[in-house]
N, C-alpha and C. Protein backbone atom coordinates (compact mmCIF):
# COMPACT_ATOMS: atom_id res chain seq x y z
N UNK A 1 0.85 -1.17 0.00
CA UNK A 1 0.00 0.00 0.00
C UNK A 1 0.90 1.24 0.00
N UNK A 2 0.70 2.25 -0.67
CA UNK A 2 1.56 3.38 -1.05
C UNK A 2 1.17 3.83 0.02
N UNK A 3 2.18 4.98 0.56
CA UNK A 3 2.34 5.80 2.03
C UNK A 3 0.87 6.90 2.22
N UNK A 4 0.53 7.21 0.82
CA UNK A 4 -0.44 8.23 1.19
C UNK A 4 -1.88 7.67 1.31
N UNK A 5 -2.23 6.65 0.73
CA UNK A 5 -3.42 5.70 1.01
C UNK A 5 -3.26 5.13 2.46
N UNK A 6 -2.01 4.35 2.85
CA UNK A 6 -1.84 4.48 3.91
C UNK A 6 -2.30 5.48 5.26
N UNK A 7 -2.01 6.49 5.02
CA UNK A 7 -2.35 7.53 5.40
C UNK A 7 -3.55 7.88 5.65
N UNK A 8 -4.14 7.84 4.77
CA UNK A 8 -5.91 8.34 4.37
C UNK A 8 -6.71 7.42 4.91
N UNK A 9 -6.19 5.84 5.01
CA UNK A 9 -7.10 4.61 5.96
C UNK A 9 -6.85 5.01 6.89
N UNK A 10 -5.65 5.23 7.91
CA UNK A 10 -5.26 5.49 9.22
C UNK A 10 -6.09 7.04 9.70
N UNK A 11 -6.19 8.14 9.05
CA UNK A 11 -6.94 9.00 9.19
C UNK A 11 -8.58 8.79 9.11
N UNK A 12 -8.90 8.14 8.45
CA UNK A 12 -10.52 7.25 8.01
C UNK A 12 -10.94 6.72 9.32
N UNK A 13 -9.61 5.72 10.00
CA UNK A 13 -9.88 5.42 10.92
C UNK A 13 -9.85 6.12 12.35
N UNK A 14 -9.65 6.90 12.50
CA UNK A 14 -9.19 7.56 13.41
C UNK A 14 -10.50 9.07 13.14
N UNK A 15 -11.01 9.30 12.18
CA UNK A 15 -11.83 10.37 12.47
C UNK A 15 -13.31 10.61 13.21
N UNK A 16 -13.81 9.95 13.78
CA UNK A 16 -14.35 9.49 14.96
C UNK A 16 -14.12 10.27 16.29
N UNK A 17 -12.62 9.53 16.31
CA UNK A 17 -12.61 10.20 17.41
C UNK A 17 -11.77 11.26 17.46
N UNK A 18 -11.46 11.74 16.51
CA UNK A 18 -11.38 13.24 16.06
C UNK A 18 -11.94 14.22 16.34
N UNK A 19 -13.25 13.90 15.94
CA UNK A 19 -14.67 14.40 15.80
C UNK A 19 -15.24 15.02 17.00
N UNK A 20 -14.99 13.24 17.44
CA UNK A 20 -15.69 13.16 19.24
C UNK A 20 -14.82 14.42 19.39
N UNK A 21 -13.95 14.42 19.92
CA UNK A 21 -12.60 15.22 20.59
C UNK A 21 -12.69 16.94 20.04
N UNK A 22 -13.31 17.11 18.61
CA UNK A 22 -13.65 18.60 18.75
C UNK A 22 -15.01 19.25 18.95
N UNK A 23 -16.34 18.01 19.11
CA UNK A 23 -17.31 18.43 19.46
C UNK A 23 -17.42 18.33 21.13
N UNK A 24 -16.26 17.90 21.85
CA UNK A 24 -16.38 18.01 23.28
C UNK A 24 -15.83 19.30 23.33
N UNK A 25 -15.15 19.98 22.28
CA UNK A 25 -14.03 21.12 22.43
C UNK A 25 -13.05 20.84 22.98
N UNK A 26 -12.34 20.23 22.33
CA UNK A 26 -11.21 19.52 22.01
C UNK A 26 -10.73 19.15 23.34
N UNK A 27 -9.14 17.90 23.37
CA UNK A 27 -8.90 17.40 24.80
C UNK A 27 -9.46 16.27 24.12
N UNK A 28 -9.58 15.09 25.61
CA UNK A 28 -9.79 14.05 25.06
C UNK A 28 -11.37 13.93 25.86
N UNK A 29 -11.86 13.05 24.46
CA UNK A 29 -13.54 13.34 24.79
C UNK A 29 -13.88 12.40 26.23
N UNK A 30 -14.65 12.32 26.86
CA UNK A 30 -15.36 11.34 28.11
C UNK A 30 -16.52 11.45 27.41
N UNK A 31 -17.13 11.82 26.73
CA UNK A 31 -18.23 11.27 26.12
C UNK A 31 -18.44 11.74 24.99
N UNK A 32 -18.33 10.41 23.92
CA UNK A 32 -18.48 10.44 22.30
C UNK A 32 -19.73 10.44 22.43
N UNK A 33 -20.53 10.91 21.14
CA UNK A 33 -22.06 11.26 20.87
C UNK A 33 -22.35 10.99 19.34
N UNK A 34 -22.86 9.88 19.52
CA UNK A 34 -23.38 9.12 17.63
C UNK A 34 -25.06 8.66 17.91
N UNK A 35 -25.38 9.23 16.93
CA UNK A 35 -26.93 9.49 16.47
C UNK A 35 -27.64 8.07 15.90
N UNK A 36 -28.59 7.58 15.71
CA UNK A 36 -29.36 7.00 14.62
C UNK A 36 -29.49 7.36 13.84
N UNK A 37 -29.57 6.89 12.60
CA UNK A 37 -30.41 7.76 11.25
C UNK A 37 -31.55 8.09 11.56
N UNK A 38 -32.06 9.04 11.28
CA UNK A 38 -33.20 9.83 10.91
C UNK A 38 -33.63 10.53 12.87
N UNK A 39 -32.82 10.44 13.52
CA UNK A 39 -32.88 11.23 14.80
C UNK A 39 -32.48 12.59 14.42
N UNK A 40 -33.35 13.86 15.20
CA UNK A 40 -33.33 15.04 15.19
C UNK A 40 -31.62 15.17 16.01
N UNK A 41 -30.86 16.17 14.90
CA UNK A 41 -29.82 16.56 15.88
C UNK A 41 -29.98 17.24 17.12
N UNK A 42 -31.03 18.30 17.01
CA UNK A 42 -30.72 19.58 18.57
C UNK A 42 -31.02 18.41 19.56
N UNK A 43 -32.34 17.83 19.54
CA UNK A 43 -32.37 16.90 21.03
C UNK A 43 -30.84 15.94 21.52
N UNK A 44 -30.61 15.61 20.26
CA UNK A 44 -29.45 14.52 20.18
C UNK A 44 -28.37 15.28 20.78
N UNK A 45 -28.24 16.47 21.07
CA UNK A 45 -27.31 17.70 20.96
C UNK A 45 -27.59 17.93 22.46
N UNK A 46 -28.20 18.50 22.46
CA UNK A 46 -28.73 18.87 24.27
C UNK A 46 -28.63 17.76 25.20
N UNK A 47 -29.09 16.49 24.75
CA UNK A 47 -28.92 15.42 25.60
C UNK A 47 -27.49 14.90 25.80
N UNK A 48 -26.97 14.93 24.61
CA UNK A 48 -25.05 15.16 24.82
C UNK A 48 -24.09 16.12 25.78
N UNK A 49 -24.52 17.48 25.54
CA UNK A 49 -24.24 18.39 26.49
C UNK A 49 -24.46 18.08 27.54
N UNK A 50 -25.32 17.68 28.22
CA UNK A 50 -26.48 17.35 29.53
C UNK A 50 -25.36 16.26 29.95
N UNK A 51 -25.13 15.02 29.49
CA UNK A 51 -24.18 14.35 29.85
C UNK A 51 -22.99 14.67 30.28
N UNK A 52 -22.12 15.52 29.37
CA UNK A 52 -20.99 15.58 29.68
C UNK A 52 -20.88 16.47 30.61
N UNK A 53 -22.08 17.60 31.19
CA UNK A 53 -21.90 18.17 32.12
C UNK A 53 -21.67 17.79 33.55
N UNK A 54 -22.62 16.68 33.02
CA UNK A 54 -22.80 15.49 34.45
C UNK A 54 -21.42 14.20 34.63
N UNK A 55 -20.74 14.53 33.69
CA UNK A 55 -20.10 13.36 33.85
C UNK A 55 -18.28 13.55 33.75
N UNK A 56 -17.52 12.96 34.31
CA UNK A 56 -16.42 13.20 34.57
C UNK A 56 -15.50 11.81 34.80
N UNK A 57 -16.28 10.75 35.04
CA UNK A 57 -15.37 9.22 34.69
C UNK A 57 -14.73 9.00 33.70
N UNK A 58 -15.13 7.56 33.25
CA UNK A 58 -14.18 6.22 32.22
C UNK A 58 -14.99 7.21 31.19
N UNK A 59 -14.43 6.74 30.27
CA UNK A 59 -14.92 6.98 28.57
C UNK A 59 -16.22 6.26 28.02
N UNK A 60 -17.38 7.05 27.80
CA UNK A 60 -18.13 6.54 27.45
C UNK A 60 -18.90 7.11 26.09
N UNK A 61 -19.76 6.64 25.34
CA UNK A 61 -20.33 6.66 24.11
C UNK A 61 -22.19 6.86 24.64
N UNK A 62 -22.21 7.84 23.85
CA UNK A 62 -23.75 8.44 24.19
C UNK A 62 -24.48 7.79 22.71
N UNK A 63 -25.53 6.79 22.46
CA UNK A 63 -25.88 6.76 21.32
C UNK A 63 -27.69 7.23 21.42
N UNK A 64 -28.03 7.41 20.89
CA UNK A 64 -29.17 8.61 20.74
C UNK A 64 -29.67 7.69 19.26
N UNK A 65 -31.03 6.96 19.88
CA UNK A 65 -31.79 5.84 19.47
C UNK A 65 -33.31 6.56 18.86
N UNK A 66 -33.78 7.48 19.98
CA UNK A 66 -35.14 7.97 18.82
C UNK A 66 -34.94 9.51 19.49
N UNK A 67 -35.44 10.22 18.80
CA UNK A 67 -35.89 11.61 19.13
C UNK A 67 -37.13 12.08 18.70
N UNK A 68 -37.88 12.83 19.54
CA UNK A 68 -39.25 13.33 19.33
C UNK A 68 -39.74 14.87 20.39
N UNK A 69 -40.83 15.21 19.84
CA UNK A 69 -41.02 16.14 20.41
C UNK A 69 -41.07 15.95 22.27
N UNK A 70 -41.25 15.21 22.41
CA UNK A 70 -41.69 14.81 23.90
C UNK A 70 -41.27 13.53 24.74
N UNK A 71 -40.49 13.06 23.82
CA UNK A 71 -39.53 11.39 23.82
C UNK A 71 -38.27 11.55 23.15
N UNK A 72 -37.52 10.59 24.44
CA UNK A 72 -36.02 10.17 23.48
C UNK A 72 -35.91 8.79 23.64
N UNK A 73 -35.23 8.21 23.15
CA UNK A 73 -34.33 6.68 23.44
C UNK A 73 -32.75 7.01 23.42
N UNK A 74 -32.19 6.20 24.56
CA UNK A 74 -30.61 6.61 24.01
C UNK A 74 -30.24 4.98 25.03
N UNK A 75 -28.78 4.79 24.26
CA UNK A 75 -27.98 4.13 25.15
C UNK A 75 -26.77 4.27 25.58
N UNK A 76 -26.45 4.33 26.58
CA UNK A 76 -24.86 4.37 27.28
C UNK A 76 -24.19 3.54 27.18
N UNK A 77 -22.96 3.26 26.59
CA UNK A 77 -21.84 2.32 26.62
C UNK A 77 -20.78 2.61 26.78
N UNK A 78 -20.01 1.63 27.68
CA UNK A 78 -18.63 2.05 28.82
C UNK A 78 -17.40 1.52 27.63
N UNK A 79 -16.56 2.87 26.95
CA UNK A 79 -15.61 2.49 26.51
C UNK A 79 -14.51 1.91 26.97
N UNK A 80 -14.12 0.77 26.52
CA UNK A 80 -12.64 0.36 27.28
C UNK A 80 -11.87 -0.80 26.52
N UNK A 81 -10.67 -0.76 26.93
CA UNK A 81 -9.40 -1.27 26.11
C UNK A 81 -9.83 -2.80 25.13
N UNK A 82 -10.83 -3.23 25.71
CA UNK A 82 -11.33 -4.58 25.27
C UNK A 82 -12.75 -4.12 24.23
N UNK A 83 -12.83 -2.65 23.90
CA UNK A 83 -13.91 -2.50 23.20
C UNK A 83 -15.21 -1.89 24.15
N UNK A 84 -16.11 -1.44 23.49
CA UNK A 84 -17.49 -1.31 24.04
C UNK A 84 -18.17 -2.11 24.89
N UNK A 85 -18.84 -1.76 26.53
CA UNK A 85 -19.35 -3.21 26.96
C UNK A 85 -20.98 -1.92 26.21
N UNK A 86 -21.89 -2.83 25.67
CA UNK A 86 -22.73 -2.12 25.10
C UNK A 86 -24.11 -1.70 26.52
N UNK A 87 -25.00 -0.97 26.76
CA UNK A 87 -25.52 -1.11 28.10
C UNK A 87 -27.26 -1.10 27.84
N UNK A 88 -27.94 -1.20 28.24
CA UNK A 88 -29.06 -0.94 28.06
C UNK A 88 -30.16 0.14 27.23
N UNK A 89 -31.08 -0.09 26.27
CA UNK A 89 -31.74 1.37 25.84
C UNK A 89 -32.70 1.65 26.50
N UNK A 90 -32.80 2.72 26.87
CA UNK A 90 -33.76 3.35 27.79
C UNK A 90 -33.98 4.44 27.03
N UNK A 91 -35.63 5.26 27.88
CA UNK A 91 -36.35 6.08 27.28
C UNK A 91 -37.17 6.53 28.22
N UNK A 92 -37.07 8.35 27.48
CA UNK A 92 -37.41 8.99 28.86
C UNK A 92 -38.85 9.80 27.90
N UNK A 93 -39.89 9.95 27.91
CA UNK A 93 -41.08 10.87 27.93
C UNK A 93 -41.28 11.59 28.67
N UNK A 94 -42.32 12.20 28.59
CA UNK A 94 -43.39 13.65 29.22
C UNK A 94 -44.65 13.70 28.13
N UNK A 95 -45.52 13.88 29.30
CA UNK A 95 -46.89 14.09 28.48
C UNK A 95 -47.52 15.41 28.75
N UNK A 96 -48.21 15.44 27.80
CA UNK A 96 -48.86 16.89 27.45
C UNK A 96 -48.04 18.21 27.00
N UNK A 97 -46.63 18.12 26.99
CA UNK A 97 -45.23 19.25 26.51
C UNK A 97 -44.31 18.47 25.95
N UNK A 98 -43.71 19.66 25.10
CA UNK A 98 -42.86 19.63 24.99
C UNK A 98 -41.39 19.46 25.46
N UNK A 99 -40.36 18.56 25.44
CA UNK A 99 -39.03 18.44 26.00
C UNK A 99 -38.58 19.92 26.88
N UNK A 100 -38.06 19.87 27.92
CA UNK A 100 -37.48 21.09 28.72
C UNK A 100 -35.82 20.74 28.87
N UNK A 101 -35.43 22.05 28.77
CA UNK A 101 -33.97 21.60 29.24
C UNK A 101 -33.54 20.93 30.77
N UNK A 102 -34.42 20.96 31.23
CA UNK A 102 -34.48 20.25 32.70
C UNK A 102 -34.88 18.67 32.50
N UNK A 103 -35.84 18.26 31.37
CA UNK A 103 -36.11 17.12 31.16
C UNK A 103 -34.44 16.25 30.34
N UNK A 104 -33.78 17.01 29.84
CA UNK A 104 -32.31 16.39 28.99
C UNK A 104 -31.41 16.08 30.25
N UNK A 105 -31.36 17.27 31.57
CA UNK A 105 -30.41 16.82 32.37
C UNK A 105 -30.83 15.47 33.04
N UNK A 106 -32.32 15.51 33.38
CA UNK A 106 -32.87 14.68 34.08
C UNK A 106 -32.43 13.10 33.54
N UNK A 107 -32.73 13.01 32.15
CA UNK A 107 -32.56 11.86 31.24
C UNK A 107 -30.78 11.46 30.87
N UNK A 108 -30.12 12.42 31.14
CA UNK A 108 -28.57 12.08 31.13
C UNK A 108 -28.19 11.90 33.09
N UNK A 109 -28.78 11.99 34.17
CA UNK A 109 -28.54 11.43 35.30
C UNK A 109 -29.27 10.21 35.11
N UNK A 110 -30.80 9.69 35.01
CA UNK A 110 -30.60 8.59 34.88
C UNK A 110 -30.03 7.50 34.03
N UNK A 111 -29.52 8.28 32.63
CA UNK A 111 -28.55 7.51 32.12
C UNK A 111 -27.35 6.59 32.62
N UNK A 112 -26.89 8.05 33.34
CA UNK A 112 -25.60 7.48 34.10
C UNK A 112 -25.64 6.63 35.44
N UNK A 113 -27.32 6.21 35.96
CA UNK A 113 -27.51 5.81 36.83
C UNK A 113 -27.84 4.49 36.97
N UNK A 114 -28.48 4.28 35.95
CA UNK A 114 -29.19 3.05 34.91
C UNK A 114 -29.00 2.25 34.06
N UNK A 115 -28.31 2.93 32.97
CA UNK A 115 -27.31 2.63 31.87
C UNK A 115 -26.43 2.11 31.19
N UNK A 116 -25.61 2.28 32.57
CA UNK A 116 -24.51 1.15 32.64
C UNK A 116 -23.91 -0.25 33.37
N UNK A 117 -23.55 -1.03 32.33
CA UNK A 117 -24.20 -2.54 33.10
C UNK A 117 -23.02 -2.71 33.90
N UNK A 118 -23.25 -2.97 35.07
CA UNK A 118 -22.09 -3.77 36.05
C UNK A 118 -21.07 -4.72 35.74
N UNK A 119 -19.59 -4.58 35.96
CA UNK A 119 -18.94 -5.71 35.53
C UNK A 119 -19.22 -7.44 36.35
């Protein structure tokens, strides 16, 4: 394989957590944030923020399963040297309103409470 293809796989691979690392604002991320297809970004967005505000451990992966006006799904998974342990999907509602920014923090503490499966 020529040096610059070389190159371009090793970068391919590695842009991820690139990514992760400048949407935490740069440093090294504690929590990567990957979407479903066809999930609304801002919820997916706020509920990311909401996490990492709350969170300060191991390395973990925020994946963001449904979004809706008044519902999310997401799952937490504990990054580590042996790979992803993958953790449970959970889902947080409200009836009769719309999502509050108090409802995203709420849903990223029990994430981190719930979420992740015990070794």
């Amino acid at each position: 394989m020529r040096q610059s293809a070389r190159s371009l796989v090793l970068l391919l691979a590695m842009a991820p957590l690139l990514l992760a690392g400048a949407w935490a604002g740069g440093g090294t991320a504690r929590v990567v944030c990957t979407m479903a297809d066809g999930t609304d970004p801002a919820p997916g967005q706020a509920l990311c923020d909401a996490l990492r505000n709350q969170h300060d451990g191991p390395p973990l992966r925020l994946h963001v399963l449904t979004t809706g006006p008044a519902a999310l799904g997401a799952r937490l998974d504990l990054l580590t040297d042996q790979g992803p342990r993958l953790g449970p999907a959970l889902e947080f509602s409200v009836m009769d309103r719309a999502l509050t920014p108090d409802d995203f923090q709420l849903f990223a503490r029990d994430l981190l409470r719930f979420g992740l499966l015990q070794p």
